[in-house]
Protein backbone atom coordinates (compact mmCIF):
# COMPACT_ATOMS: atom_id res chain seq x y z
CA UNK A 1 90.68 66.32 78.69
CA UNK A 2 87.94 65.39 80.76
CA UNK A 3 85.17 62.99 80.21
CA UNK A 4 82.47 65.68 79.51
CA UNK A 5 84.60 67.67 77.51
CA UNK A 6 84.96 64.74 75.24
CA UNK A 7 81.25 63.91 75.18
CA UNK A 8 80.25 67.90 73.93
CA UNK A 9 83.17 68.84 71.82
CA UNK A 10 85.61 71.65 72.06
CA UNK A 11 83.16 73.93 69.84
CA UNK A 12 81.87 76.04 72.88
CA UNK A 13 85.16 78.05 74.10
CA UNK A 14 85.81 78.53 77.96
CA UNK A 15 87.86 80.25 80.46
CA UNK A 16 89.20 80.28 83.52
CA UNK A 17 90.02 83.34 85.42
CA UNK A 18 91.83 83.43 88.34
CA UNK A 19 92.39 86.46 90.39
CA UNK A 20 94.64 87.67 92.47
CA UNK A 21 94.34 90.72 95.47
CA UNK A 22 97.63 92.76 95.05
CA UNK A 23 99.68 91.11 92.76
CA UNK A 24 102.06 93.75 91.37
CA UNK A 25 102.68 93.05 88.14
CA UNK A 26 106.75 94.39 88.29
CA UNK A 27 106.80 92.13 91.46
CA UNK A 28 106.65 88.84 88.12
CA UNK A 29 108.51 91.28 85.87
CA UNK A 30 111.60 91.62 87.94
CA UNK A 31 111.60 88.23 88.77
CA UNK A 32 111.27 85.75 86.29
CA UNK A 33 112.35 82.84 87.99
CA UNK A 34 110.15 83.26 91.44
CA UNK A 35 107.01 83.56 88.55
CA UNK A 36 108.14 81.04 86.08
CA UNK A 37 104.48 80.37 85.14
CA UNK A 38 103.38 83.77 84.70
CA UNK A 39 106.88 84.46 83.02
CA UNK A 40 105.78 82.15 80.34
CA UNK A 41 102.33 82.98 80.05
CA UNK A 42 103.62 86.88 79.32
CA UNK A 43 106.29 85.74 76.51
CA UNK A 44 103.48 83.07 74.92
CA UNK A 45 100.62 85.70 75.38
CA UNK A 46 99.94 89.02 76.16
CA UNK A 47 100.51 90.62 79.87
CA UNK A 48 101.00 94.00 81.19
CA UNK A 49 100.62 96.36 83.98
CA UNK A 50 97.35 97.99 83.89
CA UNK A 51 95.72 100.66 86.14
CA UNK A 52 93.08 99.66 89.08
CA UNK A 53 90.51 101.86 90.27
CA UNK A 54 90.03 104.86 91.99
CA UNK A 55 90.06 104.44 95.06
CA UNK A 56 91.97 101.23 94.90
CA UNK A 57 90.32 99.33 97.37
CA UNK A 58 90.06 95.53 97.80
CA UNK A 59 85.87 95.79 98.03
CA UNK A 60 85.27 98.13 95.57
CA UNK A 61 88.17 96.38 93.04
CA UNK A 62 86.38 92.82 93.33
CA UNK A 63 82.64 94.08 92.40
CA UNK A 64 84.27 96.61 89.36
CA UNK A 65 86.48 94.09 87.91
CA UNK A 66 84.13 91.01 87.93
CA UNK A 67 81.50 93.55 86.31
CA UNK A 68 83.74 95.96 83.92
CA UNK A 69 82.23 99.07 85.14
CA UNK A 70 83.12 101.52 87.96
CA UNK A 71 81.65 101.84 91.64
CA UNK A 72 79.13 104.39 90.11
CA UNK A 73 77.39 101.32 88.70
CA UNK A 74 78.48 98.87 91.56
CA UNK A 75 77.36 100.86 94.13
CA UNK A 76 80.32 99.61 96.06
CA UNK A 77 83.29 102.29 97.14
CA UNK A 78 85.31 100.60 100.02
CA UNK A 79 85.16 98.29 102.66
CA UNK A 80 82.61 100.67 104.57
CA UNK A 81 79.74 102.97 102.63
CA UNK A 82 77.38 105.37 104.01
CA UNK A 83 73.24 104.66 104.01
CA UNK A 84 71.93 107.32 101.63
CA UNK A 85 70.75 109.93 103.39
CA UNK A 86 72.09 108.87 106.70
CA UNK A 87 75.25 109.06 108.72
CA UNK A 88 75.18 105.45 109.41
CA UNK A 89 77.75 102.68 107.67
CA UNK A 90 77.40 99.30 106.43
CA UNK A 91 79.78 97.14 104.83
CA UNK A 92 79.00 95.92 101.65
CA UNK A 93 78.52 92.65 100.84
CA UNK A 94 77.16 90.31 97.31
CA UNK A 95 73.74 92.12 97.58
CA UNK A 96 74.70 95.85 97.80
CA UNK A 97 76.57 95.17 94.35
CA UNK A 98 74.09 96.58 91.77
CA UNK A 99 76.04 95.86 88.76
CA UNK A 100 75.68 92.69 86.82
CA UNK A 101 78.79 90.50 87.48
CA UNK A 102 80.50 88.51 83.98
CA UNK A 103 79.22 85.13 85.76
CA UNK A 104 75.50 86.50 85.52
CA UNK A 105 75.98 87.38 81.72
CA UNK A 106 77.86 84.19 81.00
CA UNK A 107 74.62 82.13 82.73
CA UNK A 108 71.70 84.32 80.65
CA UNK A 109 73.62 83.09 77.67
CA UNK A 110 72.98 79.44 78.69
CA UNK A 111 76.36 78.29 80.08
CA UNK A 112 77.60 77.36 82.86
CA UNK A 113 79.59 79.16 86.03
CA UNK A 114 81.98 78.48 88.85
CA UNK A 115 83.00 81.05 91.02
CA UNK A 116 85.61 80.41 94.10
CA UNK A 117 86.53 82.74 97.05
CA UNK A 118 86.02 85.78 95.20
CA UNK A 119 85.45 89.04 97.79
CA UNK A 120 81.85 91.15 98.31
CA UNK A 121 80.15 87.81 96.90
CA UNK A 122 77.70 87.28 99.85
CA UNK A 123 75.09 84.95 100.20
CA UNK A 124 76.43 82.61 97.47
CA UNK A 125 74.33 82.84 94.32
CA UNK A 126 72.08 79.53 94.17
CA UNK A 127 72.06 80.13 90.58
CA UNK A 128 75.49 79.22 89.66
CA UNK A 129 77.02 75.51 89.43
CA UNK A 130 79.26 75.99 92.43
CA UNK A 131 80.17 79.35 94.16
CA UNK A 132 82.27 80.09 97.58
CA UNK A 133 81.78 83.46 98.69
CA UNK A 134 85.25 85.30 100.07
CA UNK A 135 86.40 86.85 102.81
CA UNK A 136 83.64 88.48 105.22
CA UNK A 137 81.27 85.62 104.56
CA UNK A 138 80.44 84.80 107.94
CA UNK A 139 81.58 80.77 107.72
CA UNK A 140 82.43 78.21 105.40
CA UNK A 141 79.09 76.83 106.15
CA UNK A 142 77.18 79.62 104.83
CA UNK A 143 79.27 80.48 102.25
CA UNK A 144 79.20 77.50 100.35
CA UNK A 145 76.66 76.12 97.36
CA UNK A 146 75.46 73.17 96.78
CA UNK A 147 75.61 70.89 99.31
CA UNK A 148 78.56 68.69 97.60
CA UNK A 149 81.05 71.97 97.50
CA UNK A 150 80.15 72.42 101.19
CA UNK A 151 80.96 69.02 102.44
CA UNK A 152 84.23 69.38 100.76
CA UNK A 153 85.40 72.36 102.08
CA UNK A 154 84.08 71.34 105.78
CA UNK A 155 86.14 67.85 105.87
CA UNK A 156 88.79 69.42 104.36
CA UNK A 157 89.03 72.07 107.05
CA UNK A 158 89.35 75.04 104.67
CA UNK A 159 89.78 78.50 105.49
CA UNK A 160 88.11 81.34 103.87
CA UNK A 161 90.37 83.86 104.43
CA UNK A 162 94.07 84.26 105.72
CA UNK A 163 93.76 85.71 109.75
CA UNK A 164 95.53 89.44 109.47
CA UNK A 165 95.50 89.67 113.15
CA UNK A 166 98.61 87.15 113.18
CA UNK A 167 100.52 89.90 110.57
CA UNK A 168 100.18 92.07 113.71
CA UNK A 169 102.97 90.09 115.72
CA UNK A 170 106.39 91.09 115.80
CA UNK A 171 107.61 86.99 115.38
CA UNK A 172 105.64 86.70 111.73
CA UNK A 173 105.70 82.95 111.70
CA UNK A 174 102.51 81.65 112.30
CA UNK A 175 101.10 84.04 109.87
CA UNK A 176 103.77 82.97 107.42
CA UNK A 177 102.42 79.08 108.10
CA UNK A 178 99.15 80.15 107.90
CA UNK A 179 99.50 82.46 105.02
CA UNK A 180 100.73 79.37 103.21
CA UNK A 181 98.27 76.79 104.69
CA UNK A 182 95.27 79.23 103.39
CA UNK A 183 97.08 79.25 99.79
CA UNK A 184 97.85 75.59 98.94
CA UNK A 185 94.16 74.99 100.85
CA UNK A 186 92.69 77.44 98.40
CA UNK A 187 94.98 76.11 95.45
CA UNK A 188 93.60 72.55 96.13
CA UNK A 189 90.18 73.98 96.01
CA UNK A 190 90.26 75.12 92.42
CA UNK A 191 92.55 72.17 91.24
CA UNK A 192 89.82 70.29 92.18
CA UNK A 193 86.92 72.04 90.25
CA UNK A 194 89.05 72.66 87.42
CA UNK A 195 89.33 69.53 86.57
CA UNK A 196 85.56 68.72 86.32
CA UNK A 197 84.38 69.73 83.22
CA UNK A 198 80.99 70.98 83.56
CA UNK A 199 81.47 74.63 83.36
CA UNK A 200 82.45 77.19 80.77
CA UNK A 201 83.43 80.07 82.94
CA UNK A 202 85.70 79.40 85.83
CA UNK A 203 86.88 82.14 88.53
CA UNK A 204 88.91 81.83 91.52
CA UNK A 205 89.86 84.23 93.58
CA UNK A 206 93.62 84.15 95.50
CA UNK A 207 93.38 86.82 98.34
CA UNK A 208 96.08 86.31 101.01
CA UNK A 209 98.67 87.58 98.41
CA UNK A 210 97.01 91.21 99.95
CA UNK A 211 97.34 90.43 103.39
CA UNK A 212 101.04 89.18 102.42
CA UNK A 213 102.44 92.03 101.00
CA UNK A 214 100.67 94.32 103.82
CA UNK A 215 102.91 92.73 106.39
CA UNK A 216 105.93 91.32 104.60
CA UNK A 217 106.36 94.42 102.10
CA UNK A 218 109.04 95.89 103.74
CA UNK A 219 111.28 92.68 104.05
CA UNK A 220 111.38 91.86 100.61
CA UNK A 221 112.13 95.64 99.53
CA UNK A 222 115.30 95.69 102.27
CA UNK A 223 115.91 92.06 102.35
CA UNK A 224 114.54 91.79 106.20
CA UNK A 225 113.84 88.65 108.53
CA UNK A 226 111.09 87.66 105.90
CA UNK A 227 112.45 88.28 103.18
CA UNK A 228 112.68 84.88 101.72
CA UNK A 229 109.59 83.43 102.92
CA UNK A 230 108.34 86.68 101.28
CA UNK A 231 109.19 85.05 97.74
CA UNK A 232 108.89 81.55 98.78
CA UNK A 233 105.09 82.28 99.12
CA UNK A 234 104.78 83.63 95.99
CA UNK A 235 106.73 81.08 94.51
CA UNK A 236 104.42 78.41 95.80
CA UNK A 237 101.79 80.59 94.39
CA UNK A 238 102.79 80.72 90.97
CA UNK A 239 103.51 77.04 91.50
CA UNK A 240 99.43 76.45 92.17
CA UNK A 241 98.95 78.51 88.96
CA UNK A 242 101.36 76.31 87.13
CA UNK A 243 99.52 73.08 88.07
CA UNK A 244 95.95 74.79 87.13
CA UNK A 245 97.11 75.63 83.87
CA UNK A 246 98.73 72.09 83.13
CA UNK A 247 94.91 70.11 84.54
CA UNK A 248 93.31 72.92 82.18
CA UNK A 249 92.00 71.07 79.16
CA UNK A 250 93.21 72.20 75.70
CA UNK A 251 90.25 74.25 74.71
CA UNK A 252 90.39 76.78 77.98
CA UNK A 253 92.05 79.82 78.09
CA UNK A 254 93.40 81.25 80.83
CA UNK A 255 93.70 85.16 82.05
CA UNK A 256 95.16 86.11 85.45
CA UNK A 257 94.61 89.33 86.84
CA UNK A 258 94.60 91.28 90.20
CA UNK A 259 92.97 94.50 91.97
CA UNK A 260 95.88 96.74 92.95
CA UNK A 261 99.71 97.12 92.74
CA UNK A 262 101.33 97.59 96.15
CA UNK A 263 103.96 99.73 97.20
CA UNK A 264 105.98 100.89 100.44
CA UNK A 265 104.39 102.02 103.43
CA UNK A 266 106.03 104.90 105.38
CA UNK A 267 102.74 106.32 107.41
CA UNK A 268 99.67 105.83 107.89
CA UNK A 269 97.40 109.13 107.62
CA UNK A 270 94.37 109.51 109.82
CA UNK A 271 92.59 112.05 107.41
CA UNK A 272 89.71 112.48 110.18
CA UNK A 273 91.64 113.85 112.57
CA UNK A 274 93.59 116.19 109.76
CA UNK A 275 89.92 117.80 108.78
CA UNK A 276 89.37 118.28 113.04
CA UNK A 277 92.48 120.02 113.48
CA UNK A 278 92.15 122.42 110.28
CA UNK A 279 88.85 122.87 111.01
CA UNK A 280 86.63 120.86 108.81
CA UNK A 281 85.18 118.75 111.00
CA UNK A 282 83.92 118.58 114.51
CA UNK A 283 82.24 116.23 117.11
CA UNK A 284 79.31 116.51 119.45
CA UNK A 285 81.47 115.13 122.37
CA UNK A 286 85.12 114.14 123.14
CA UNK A 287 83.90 110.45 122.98
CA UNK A 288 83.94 109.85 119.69
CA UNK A 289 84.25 106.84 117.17
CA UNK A 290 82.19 106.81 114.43
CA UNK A 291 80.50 108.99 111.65
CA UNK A 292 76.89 109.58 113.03
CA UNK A 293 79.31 111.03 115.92
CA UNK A 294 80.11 114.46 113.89
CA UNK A 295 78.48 117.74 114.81
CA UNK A 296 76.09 119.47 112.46
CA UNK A 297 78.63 122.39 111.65
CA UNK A 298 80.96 119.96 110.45
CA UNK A 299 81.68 120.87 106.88
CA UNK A 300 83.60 117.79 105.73
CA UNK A 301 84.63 114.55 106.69
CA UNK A 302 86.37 111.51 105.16
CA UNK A 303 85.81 107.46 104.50
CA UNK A 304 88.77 105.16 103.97
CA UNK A 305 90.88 105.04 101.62
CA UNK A 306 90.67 108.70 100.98
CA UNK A 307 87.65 109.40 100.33
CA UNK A 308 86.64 112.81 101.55
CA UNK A 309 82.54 114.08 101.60
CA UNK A 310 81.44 117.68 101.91
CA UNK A 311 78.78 117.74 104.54
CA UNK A 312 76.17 118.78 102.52
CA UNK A 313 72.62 120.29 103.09
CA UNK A 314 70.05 118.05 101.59
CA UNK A 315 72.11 115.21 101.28
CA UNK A 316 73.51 114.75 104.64
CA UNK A 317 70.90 114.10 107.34
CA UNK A 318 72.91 117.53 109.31
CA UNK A 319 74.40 119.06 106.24
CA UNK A 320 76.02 122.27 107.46
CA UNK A 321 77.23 123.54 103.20
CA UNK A 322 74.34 124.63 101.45
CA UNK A 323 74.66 123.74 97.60
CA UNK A 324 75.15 127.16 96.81
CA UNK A 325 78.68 126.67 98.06
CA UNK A 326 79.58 122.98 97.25
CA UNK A 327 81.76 124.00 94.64
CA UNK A 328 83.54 126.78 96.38
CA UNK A 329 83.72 124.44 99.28
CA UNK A 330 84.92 121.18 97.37
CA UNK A 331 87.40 123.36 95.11
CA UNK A 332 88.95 124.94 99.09
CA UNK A 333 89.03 121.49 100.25
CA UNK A 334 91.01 120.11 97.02
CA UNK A 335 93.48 123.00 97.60
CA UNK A 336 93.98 121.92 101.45
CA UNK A 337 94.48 118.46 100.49
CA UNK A 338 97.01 119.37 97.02
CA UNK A 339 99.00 121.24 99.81
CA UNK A 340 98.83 118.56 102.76
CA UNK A 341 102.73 117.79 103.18
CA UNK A 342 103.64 115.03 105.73
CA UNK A 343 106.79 115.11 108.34
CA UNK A 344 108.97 115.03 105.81
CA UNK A 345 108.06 118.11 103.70
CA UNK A 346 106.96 115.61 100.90
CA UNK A 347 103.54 115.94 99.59
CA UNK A 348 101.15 113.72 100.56
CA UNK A 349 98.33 113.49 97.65
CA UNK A 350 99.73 112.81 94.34
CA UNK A 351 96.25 114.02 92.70
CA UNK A 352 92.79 114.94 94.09
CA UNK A 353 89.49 113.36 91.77
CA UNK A 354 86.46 114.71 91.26
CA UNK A 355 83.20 112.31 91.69
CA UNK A 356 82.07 113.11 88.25
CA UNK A 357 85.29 112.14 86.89
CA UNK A 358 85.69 108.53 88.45
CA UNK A 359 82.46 108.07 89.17
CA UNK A 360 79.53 107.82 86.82
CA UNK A 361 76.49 105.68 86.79
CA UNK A 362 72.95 105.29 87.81
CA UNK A 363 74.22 104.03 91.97
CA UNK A 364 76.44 106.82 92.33
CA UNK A 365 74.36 108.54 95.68
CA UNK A 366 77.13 107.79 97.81
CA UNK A 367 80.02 108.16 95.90
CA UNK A 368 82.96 110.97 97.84
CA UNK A 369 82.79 113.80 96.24
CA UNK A 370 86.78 113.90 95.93
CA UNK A 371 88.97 110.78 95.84
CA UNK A 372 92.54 111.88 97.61
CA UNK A 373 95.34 109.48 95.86
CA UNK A 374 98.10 109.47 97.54
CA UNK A 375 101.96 109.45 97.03
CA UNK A 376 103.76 106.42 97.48
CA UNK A 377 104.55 105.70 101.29
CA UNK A 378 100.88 107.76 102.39
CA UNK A 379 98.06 105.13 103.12
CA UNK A 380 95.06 107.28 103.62
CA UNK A 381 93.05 106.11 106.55
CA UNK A 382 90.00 107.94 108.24
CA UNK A 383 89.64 106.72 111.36
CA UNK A 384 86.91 108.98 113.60
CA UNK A 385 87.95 108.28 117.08
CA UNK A 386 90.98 110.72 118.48
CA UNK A 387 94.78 110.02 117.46
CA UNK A 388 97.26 111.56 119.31
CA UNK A 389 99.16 112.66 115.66
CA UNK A 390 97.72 112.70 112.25
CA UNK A 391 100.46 111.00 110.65
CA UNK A 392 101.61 107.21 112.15
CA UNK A 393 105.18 106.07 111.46
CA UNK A 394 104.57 103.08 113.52
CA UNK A 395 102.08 100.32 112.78
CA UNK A 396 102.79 96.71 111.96
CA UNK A 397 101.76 97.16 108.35
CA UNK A 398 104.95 97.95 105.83
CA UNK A 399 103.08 97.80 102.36
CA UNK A 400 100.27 99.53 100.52
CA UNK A 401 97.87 99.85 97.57
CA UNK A 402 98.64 101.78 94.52
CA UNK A 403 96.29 102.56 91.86
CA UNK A 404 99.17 101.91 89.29
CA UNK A 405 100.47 98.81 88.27
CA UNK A 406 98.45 95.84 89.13
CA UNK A 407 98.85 92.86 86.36
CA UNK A 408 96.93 90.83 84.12
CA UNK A 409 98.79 87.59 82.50
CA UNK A 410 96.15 86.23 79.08
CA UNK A 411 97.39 82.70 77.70
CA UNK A 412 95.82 83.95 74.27
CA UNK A 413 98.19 85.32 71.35
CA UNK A 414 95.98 87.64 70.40
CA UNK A 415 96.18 89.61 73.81
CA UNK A 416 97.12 93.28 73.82
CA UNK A 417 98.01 94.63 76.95
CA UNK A 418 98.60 98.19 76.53
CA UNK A 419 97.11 101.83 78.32
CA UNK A 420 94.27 99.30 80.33
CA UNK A 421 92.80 99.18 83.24
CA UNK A 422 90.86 97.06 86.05
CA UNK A 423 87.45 97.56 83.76
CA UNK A 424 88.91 95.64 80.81
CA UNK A 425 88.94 92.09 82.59
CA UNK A 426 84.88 91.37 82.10
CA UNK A 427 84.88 92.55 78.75
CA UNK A 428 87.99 90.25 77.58
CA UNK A 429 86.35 87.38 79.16
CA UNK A 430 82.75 87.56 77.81
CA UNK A 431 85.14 88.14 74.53
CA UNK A 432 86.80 85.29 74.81
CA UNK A 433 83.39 83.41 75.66
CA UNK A 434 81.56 84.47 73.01
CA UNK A 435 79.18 85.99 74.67
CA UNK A 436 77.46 88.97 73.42
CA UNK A 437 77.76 92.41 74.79
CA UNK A 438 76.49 96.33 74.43
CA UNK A 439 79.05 98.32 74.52
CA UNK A 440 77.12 100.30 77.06
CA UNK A 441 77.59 97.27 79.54
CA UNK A 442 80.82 97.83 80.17
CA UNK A 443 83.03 100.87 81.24
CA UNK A 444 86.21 98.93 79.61
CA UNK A 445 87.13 97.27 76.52
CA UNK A 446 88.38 93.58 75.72
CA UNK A 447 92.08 93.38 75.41
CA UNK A 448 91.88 90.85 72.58
């Protein structure tokens, strides 16, 4: 126990949170003795698999999680959006999410926050103790607050975020090396702001885990080249977790938790170029590569991961579906994409979701008006410049998101992890903070 915890007692609880992008929670389940640490923090506490979000990506996981409420009240949907009433994109970054994050409530109620690496955090909050934005903050330089954290991190030559371009090689070794260079760099990071005891709420953020199983998936499920470097990184990962739970003092709790599960990867589907060749969408040239590039009869059109828009009068700058017929048009589109098979004959969408069912909230203007999830082995992509096939058997990338079965690990007794989901995280932790709560604020309940 550190020096300041001694000098103010161990009335005021804390907790430290770290989070993981991808971390299947069978992945620890079927392997006890790759995930010791989480192994024991499931028998002495609660853990589970619990449901992400629809749609399961990275950017729109981070912002819902770290908030407990869905991308209706983030305002965040994926790794690209659309300007409201425009055809242009943007990605979003810390300022495009509208929702207030568990850090922000744990600060109004007088305490004090750390927040490491974690994704769509950009600019760094000057508000907080200490915060490192994640991955596309522009530098280490710019991502960092205050001054002390940013020295750090510059002479210790520290890497925001693991370079997927090297998962793109057929000889995987440097991004194995670097994988694990970006881990124990990160894992050092939060070792060494664990252990100063000047904040209540502590969150870190592990993301190359993602970027891991997106390239090294397939090995571990048929035992290929990587296949043991596969489990050696985790191993080393729930190694770092190990030795942040041991510097923990007494007094914190602990909860670990990722975005997604992950599954195989058989094809990738370019959903664009599906809705041009049955006739949902069109182009005003050949030369095409973005959104604002579709033609004003277009009456569809999709963002990744399987999102899918009607192009609708009024809302859309060219909408070419009056509102009349959004329903009739939505309801024809959900039937085309129930009965999309892929080259196998096996269907490719498990279930198609209405807006108003995943979405709900006062930033919901840009929400898809369906949400495609897939089967397993279908990545939905949307891509708007031409493919030569809808469906891709061949790119580098063997592993994918799944909304089912990402895990959460809570060193508390008390946990209960049972029928939850992504939205139950904030709640827990402002739970096991003591910090008061509507029930209105959040979308999910604490597990505890």
């Amino acid at each position: 126990m550190g020096l300041f915890d001694r000098l103010r007692g161990s009335d005021t609880p804390r907790v430290a949170f770290l989070g993981i992008d991808g971390l299947p929670f069978d992945l620890v389940a079927d392997d006890p003795e790759t995930f010791p640490t989480l192994s024991a923090i499931a028998e002495e506490g609660g853990a589970g698999a619990i449901d992400s979000i629809v749609p399961p990506d990275s950017s729109a996981c981070w912002p819902a999680l770290t908030s407990g409420v869905n991308p209706g009240e983030t305002g965040v949907y994926g790794f690209q959006d659309r300007e409201i009433g425009s055809y242009d994109t943007y990605v979003p970054m810390g300022r495009d999410v509208q929702a207030t994050r568990v850090w922000d409530r744990v600060t109004a109620a007088g305490k004090n926050a750390t927040v490491l690496n974690v994704p769509v955090t950009f600019p760094p909050q000057r508000n907080l103790q200490r915060m490192v934005s994640g991955y596309l903050s522009p530098g280490v330089d710019e991502a960092a607050h205050p001054e002390e954290l940013r020295t750090y991190l510059a002479e210790s030559d520290y890497t925001l975020s693991l370079n997927a371009n090297l998962g793109h090689k057929a000889d995987k070794t440097e991004f194995i090396e670097h994988a694990r260079e970006t881990l124990d760099g990160r894992a050092a990071l939060f070792e060494r702001y664990v252990e100063r005891d000047d904040w209540d709420l502590f969150v870190g953020a592990f993301t190359s885990p993602d970027r891991v199983n997106h390239f090294l998936w397939g090995d571990h499920l048929d035992g290929g080249p990587y296949a043991e470097e596969f489990l050696e990184f985790y191993a080393a990962l729930d190694a770092h977790i190990g030795s942040i739970r041991e510097a923990l003092p007494d007094d914190v709790r602990l909860v670990v938790g990722s975005t997604h599960g992950f599954t195989r990867l058989e094809h990738d589907v370019y959903c664009n170029e599906w809705l041009d060749r049955e006739g949902w969408l069109s182009y005003r040239s050949e030369d095409h590569d973005s959104l604002s590039d579709i033609a004003g009869d277009a009456r569809a059109y999709s963002l990744v991961p399987g999102r899918f828009y009607v192009n609708l009068e009024g809302r859309e700058p060219d909408g070419a579906v009056p509102e009349s017929e959004y329903e009739a048009v939505r309801s024809e589109l959900t039937a085309a994409l129930e009965s999309l098979e892929g080259p196998e004959g096996r269907p490719v969408v498990d279930r198609v979701v209405e807006r108003e069912t995943a979405f709900r909230g006062d930033h919901d203007e840009i929400a898809p008006d369906l949400v495609a999830v897939p089967n397993d082995g279908f990545d939905l992509k949307a891509g708007f410049r031409p493919r030569e096939r809808v469906f891709d058997p061949d790119g580098p990338r063997t592993g994918m998101h799944t909304f089912e079965n990402a895990g959460l690990f809570i060193d508390h007794p008390a946990a209960t992890v049972e029928d939850a989901d992504l939205l139950d995280v904030a709640p827990t932790l402002l739970t096991l903070l003591d910090v008061e709560y509507s029930r209105t604020d959040c979308d999910g309940a604490s597990l505890i």
